[in-house]
Protein backbone atom coordinates (compact mmCIF):
# COMPACT_ATOMS: atom_id res chain seq x y z
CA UNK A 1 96.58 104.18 75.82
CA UNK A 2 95.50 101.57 78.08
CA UNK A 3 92.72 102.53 80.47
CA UNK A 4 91.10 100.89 83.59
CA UNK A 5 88.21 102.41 85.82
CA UNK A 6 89.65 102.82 89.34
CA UNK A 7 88.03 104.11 92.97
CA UNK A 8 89.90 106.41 95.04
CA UNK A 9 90.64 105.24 98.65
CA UNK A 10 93.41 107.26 100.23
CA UNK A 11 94.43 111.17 98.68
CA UNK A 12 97.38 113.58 100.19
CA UNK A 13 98.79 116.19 98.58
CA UNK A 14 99.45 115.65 94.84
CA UNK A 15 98.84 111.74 95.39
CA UNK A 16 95.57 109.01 95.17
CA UNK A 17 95.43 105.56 96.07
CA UNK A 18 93.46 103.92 94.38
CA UNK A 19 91.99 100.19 93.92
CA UNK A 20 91.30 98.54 90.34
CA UNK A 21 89.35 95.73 90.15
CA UNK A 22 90.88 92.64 87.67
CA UNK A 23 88.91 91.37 85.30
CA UNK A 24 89.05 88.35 82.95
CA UNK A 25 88.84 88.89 79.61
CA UNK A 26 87.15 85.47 79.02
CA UNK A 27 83.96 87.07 79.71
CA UNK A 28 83.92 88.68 76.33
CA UNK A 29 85.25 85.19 74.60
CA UNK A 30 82.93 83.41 72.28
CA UNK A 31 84.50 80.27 73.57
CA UNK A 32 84.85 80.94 77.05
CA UNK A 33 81.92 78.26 77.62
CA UNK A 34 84.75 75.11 76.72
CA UNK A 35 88.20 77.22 77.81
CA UNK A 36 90.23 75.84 80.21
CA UNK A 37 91.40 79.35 80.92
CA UNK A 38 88.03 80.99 81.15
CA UNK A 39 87.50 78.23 83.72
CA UNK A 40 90.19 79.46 85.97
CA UNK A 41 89.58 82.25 85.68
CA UNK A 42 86.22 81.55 87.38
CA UNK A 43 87.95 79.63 90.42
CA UNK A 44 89.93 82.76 91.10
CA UNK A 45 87.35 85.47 90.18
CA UNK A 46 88.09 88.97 90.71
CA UNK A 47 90.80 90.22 92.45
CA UNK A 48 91.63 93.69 93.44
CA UNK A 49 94.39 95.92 93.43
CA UNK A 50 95.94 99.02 95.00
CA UNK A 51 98.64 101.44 93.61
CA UNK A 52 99.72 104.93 94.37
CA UNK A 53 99.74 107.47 91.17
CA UNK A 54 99.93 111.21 90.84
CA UNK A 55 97.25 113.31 91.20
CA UNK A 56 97.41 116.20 89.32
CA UNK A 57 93.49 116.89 88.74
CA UNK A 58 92.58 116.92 92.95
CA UNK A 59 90.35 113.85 92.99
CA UNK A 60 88.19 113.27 96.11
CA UNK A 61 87.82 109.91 98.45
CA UNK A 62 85.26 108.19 96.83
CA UNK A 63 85.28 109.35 93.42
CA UNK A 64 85.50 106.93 90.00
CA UNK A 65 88.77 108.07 87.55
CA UNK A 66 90.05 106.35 84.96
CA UNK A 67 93.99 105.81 84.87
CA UNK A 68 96.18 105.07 82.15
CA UNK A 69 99.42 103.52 80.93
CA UNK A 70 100.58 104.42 77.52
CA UNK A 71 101.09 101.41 74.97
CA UNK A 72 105.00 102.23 74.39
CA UNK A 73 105.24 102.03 78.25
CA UNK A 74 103.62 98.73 78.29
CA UNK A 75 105.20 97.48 75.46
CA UNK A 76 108.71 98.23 76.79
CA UNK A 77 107.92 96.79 80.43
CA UNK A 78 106.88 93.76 78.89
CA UNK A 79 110.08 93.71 76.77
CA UNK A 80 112.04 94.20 80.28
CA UNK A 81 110.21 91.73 81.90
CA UNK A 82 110.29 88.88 79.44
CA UNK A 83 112.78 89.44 77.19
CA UNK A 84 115.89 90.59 79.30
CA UNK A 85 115.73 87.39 81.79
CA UNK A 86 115.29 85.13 78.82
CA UNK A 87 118.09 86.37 76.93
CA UNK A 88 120.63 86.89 79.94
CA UNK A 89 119.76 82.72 80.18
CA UNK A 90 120.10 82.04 76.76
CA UNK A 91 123.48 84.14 76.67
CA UNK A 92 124.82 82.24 80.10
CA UNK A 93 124.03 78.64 78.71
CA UNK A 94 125.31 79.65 75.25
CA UNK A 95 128.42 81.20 76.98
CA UNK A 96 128.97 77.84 79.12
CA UNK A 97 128.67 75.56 76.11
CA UNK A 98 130.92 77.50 73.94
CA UNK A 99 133.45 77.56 76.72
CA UNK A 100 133.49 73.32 76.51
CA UNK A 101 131.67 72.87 79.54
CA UNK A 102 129.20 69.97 79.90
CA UNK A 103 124.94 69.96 79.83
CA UNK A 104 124.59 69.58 83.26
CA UNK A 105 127.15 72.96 83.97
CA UNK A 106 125.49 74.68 81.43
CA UNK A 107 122.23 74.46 82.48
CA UNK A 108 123.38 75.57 85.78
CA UNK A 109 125.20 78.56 84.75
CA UNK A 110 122.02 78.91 82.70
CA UNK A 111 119.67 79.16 85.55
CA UNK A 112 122.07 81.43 87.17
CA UNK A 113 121.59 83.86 83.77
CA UNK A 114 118.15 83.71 84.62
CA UNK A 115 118.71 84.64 88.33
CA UNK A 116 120.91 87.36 86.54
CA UNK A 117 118.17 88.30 84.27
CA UNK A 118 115.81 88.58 86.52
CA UNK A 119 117.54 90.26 89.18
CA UNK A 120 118.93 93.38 86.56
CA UNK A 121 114.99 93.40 85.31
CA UNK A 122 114.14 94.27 88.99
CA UNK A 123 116.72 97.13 89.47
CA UNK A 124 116.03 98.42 85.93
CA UNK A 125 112.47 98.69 86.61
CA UNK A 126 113.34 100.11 90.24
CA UNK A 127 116.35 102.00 89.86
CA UNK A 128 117.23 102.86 85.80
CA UNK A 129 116.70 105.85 84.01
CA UNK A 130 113.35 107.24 85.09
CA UNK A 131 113.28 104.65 87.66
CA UNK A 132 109.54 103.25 88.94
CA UNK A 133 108.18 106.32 88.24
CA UNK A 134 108.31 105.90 84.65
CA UNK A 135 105.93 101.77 84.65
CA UNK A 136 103.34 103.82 86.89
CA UNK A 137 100.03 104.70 85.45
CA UNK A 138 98.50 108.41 85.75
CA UNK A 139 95.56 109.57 86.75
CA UNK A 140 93.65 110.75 83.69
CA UNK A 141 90.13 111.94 84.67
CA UNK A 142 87.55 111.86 86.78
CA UNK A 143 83.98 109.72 85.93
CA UNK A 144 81.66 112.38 86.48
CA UNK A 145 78.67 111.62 88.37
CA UNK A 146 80.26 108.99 89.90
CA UNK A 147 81.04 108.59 93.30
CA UNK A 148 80.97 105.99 96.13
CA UNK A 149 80.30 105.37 99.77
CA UNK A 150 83.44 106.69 101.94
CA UNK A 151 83.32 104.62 104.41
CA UNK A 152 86.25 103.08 105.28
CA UNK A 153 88.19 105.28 102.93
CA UNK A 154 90.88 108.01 104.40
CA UNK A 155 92.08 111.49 103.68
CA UNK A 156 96.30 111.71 104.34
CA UNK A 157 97.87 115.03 105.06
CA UNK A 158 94.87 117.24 104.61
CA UNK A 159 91.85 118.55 106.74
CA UNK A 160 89.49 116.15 108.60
């Protein structure tokens, strides 16, 4: 299971918004001091991020949870989102050559296998079995003892 530490901005009724905070992993690198990498990552720093998951425990505004993706999940959106554009370019261009066509036409039919690709990744993820709901993470538990300033943060379709 892959876990990240998350804040909870915005709850309704068996829903949480919450924000994630993205972190480099070059900070943990022995050679982060000479990596190109770790230095871009510096440029950029930290970035957050928002996303809607489920809420089946009844977090508060405020509180600290930890969410979660399982590693067959990941593994198999990663396979979606590399692999299936890649081969649906590989398969036009291969397709395009076979059929006697020359480099330049296969390259283009190519890049339109990769539009392809791409496009069918988008409405897999979107609209295949299980749909979106299936890539989100879920709200595992709450960090006890851990809770932040509300200001600024909302409550949706409850009290207050």
């Amino acid at each position: 299971m892959i876990e990240e530490q998350a804040r909870v901005l915005v709850v309704a009724p068996g829903r949480a918004w919450v924000q994630t905070v993205r972190h480099s992993a070059c900070g943990s690198c022995t050679a982060s001091s000479g990596c190109g990498t770790a230095s871009l990552a510096k440029l950029f720093g930290e970035r957050t991020h928002r996303l809607e998951v489920v809420d089946p425990i009844g977090v508060a505004v405020g509180d600290e949870v930890i969410i979660g993706i399982s590693d067959s999940t990941l593994t198999r959106a990663s396979l979606l989102a590399y692999l299936l554009p890649l081969l649906a370019l590989m398969l036009a261009a291969f397709s395009a050559r076979s059929a006697g066509m020359s480099e330049e036409v296969g390259a283009l039919i190519g890049i339109l296998g990769l539009g392809l690709g791409l496009w069918l990744t988008g409405w897999l993820a979107t609209h295949g079995t299980g749909g979106a709901e299936r890539f989100q993470p879920r709200l595992l538990r709450r960090i006890v003892g851990r809770a932040v300033g509300v200001e600024g943060l909302r409550r949706i379709g409850g009290p207050g």
